[in-house]
N, C-alpha and C. Protein backbone atom coordinates (compact mmCIF):
# COMPACT_ATOMS: atom_id res chain seq x y z
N UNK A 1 258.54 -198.46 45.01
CA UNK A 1 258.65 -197.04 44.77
C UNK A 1 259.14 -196.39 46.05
N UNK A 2 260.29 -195.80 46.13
CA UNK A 2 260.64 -194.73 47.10
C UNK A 2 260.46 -193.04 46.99
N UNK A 3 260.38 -192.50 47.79
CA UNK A 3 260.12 -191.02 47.86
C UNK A 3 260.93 -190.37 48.87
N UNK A 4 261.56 -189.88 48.92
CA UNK A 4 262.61 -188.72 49.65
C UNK A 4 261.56 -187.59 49.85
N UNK A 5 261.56 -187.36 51.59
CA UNK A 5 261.27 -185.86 51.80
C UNK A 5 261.55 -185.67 52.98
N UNK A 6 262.33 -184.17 52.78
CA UNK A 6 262.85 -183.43 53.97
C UNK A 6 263.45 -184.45 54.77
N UNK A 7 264.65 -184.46 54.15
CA UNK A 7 265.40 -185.34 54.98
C UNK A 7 265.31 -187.04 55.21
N UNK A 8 264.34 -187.53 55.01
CA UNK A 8 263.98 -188.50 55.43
C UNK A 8 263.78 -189.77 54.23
N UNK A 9 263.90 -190.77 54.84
CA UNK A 9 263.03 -191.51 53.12
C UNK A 9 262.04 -192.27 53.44
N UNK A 10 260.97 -191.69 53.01
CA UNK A 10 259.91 -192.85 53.37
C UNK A 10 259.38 -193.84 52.24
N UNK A 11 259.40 -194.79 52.69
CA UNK A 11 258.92 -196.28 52.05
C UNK A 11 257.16 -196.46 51.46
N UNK A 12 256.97 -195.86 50.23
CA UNK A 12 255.67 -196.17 49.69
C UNK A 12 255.58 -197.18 48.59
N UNK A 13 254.82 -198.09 49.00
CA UNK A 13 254.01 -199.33 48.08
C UNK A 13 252.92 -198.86 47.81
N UNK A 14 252.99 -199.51 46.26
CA UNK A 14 251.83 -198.93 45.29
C UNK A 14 251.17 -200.79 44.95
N UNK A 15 249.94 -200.73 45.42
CA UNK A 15 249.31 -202.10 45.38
C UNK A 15 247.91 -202.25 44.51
N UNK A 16 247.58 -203.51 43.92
CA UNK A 16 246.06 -203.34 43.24
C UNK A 16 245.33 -203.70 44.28
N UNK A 17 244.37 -202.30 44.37
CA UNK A 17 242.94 -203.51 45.25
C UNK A 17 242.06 -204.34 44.34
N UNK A 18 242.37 -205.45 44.77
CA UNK A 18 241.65 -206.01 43.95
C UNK A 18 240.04 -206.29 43.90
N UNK A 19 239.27 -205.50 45.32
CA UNK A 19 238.45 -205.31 45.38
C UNK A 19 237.51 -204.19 44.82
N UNK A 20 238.16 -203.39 44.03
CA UNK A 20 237.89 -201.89 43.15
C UNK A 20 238.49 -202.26 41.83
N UNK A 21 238.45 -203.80 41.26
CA UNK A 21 238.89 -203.01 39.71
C UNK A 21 240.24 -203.31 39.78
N UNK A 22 240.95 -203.53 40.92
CA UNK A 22 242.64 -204.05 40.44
C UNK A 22 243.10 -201.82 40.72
N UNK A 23 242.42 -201.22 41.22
CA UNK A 23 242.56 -200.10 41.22
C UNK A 23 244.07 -199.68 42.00
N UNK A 24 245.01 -198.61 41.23
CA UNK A 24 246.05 -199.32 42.61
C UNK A 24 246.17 -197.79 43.93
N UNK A 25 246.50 -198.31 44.91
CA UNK A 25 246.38 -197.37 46.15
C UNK A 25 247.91 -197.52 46.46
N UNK A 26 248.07 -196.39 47.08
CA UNK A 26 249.49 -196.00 47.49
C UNK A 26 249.67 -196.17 49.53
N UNK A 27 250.32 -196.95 49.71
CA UNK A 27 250.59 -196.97 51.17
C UNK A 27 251.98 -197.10 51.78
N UNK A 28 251.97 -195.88 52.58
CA UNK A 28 253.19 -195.43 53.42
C UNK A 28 253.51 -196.55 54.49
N UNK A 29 254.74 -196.70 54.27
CA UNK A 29 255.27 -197.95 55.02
C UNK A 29 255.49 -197.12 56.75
N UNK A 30 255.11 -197.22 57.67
CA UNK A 30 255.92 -197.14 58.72
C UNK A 30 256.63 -198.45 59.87
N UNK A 31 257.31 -197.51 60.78
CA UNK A 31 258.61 -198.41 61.11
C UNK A 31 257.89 -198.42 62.55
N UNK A 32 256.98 -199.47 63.44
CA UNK A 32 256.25 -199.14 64.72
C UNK A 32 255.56 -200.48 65.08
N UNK A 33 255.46 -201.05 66.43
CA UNK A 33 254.76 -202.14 66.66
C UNK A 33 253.29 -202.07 66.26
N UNK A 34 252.73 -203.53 65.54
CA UNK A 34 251.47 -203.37 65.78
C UNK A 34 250.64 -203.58 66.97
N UNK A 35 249.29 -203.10 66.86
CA UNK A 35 248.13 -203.25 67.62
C UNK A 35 247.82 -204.64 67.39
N UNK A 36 247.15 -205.13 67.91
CA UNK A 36 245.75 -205.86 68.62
C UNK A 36 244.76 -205.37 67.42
N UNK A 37 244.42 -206.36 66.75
CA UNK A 37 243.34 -205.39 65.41
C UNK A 37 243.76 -205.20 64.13
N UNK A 38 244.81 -204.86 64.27
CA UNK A 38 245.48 -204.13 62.50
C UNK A 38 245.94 -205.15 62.02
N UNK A 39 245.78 -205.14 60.56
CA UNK A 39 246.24 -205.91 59.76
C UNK A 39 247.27 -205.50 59.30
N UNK A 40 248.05 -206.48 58.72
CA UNK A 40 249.80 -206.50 57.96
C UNK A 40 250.04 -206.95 56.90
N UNK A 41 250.62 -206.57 56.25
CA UNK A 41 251.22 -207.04 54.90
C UNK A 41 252.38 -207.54 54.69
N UNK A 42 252.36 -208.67 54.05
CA UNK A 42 254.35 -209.39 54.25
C UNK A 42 254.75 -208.45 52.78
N UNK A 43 256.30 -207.65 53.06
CA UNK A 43 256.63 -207.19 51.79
C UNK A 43 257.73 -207.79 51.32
N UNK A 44 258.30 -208.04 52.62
CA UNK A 44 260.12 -208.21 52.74
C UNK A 44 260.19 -209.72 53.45
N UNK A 45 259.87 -211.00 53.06
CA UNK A 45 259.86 -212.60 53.98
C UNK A 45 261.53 -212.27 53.92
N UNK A 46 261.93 -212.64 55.02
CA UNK A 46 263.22 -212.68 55.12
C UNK A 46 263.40 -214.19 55.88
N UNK A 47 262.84 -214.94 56.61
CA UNK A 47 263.30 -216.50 57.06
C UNK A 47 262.19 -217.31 55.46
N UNK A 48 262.98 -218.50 55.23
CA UNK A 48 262.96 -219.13 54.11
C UNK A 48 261.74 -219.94 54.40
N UNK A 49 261.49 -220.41 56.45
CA UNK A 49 260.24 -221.33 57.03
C UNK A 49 259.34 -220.61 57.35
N UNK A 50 259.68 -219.50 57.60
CA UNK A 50 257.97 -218.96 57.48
C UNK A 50 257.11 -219.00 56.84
N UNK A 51 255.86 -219.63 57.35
CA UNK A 51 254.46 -219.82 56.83
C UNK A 51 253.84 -218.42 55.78
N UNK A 52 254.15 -217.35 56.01
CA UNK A 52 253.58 -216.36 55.46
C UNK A 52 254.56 -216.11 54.26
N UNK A 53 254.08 -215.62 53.00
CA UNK A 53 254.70 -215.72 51.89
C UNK A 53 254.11 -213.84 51.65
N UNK A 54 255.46 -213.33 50.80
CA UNK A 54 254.90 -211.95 50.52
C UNK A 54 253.64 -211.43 49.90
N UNK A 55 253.36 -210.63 50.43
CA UNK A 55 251.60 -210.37 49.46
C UNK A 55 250.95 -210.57 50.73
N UNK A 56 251.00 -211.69 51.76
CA UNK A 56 249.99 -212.42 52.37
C UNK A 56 249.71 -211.23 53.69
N UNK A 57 248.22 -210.95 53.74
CA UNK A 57 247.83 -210.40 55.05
C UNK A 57 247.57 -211.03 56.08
């Protein structure tokens, strides 16, 4: 799902938690290094050998 505003386009994924029921939550993609701490989501695997497969945190 994409959303256009003011100029810009920002990147929102709509996901089930599957910890609520498969309930689904909406999260704004941003474009920024991570921290030390935060977790990630693969959306886009782009090398074919990488260990991490989309979905995977």
């Amino acid at each position: 799902m994409t959303e256009i505003k003011a100029n810009s386009t920002v990147m929102i994924h709509v996901l089930a938690d599957e910890t609520l029921s498969s309930i689904k939550r909406e999260y704004v993609e941003v474009d920024r290094k991570t921290e030390i701490g935060e977790k990630i989501i693969i959306v886009d695997k782009n090398d074919p050998d990488d260990e991490y497969e989309n979905g995977a945190i």
